[in-house]
Protein backbone atom coordinates (compact mmCIF):
# COMPACT_ATOMS: atom_id res chain seq x y z
CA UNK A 1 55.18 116.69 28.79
CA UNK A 2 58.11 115.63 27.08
CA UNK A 3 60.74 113.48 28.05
CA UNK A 4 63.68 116.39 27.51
CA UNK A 5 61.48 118.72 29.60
CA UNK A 6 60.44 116.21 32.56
CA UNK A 7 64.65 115.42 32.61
CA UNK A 8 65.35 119.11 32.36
CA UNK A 9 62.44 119.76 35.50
CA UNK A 10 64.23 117.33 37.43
CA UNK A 11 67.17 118.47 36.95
CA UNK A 12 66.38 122.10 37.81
CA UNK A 13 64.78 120.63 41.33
CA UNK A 14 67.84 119.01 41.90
CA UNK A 15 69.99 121.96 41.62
CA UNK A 16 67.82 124.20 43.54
CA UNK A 17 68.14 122.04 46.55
CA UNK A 18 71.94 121.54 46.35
CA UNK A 19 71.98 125.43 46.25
CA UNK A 20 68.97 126.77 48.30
CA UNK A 21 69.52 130.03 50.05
CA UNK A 22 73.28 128.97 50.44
CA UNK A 23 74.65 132.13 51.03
CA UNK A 24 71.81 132.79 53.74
CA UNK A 25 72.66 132.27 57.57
CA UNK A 26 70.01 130.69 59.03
CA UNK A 27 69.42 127.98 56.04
CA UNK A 28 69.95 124.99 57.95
CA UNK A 29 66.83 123.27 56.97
CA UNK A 30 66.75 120.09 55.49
CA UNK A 31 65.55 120.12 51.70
CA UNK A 32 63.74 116.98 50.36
CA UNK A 33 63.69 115.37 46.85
CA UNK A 34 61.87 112.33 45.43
CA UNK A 35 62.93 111.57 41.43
CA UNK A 36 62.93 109.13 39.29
CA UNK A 37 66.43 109.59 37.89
CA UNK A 38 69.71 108.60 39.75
CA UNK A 39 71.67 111.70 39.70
CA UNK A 40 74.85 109.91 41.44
CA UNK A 41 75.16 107.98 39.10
CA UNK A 42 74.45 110.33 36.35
CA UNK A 43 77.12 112.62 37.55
CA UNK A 44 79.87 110.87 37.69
CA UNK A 45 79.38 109.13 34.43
CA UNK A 46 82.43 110.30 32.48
CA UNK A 47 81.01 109.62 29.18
CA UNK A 48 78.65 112.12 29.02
CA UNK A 49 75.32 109.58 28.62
CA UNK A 50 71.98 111.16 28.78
CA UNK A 51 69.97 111.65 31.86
CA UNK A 52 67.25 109.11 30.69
CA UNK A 53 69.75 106.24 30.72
CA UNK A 54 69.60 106.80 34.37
CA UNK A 55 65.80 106.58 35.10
CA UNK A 56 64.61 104.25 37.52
CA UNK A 57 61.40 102.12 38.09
CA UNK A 58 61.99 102.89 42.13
CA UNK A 59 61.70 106.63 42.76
CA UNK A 60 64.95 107.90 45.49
CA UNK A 61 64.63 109.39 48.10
CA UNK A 62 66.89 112.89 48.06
CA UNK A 63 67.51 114.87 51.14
CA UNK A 64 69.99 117.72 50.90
CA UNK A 65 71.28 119.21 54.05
CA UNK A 66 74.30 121.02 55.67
CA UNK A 67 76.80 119.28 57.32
CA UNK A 68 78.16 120.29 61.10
CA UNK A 69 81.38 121.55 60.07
CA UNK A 70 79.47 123.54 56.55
CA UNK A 71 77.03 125.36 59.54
CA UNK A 72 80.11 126.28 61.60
CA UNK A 73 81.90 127.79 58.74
CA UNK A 74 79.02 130.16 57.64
CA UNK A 75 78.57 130.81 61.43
CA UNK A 76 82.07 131.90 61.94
CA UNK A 77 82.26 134.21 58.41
CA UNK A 78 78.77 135.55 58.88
CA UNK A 79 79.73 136.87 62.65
CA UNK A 80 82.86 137.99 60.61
CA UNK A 81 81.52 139.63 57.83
CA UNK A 82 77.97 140.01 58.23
CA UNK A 83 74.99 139.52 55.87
CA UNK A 84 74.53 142.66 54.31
CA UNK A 85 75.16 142.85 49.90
CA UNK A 86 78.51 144.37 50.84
CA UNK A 87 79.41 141.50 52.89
CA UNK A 88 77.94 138.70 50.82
CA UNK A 89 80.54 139.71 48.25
CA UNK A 90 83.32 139.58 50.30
CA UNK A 91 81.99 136.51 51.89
CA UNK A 92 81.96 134.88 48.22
CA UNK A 93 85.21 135.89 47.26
CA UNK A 94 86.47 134.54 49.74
CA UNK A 95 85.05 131.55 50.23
CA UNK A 96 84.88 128.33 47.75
CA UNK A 97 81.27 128.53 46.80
CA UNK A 98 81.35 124.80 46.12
CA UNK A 99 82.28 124.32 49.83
CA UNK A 100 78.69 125.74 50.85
CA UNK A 101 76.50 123.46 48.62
CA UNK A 102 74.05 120.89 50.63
CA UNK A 103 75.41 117.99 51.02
CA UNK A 104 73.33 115.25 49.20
CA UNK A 105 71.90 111.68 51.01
CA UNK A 106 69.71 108.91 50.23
CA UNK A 107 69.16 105.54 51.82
CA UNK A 108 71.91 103.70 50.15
CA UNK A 109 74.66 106.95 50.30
CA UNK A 110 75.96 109.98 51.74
CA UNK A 111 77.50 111.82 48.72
CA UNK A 112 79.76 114.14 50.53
CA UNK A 113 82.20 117.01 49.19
CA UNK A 114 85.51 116.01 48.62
CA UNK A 115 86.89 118.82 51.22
CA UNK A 116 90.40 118.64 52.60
CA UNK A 117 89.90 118.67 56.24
CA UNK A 118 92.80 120.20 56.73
CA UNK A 119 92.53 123.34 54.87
CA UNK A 120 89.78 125.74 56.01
CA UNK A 121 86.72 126.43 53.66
CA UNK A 122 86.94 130.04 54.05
CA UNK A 123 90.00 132.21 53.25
CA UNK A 124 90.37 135.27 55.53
CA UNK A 125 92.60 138.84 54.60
CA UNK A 126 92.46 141.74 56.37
CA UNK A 127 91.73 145.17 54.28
CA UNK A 128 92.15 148.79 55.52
């Protein structure tokens, strides 16, 4: 296997558990990740180095989860809207997607979404 393709594989894993079944309303389980590339790091290099500068001799430990106030959002707009396709798109219009995304931990960090706590995540209107 290449290097591009084991970075790209990793990468794909990665993603998948930030996003699994996020627009589902029972997805409150816990997603697990071990890789050999620090993806913190990666992301918020601003310089736009390659993934493989990033590779470590210690695999980390990923685990991507919801936070209390992410499962009390989707609570409160799936009772609202419901989980049919009908509602799902008003659910995502209305909501920032971004907002819904697991939040990411390892042993060393908890890298949280920067969410203003006072604003809610979801926006409500009423339609006729």
């Amino acid at each position: 296997m290449s290097l591009k393709t084991k970075e790209i594989e990793a990468l794909g894993e990665y993603q998948k558990n930030v996003t699994w079944k996020f627009l589902k309303e029972s997805s409150d389980e816990a997603m697990n990740m071990k890789s050999d590339y620090d993806f913190e790091k990666w992301l918020k290099n601003i310089e736009n180095s390659s993934l493989n500068k990033y590779h470590l001799t210690n695999q980390i430990n990923y685990k991507f989860v919801y936070t209390e106030r992410q499962k009390a959002e989707k609570k409160d707009v799936f009772k609202r809207y419901g989980t049919d396709i009908n509602a799902l798109s008003k659910i995502v219009v209305r909501i920032d997607p971004e907002n819904w995304l697991r939040t990411i931990k390892t042993k060393k960090i908890i890298l949280d979404k920067k969410i203003d706590p006072k604003r809610s995540l979801a926006r409500y209107s009423l339609s006729n």
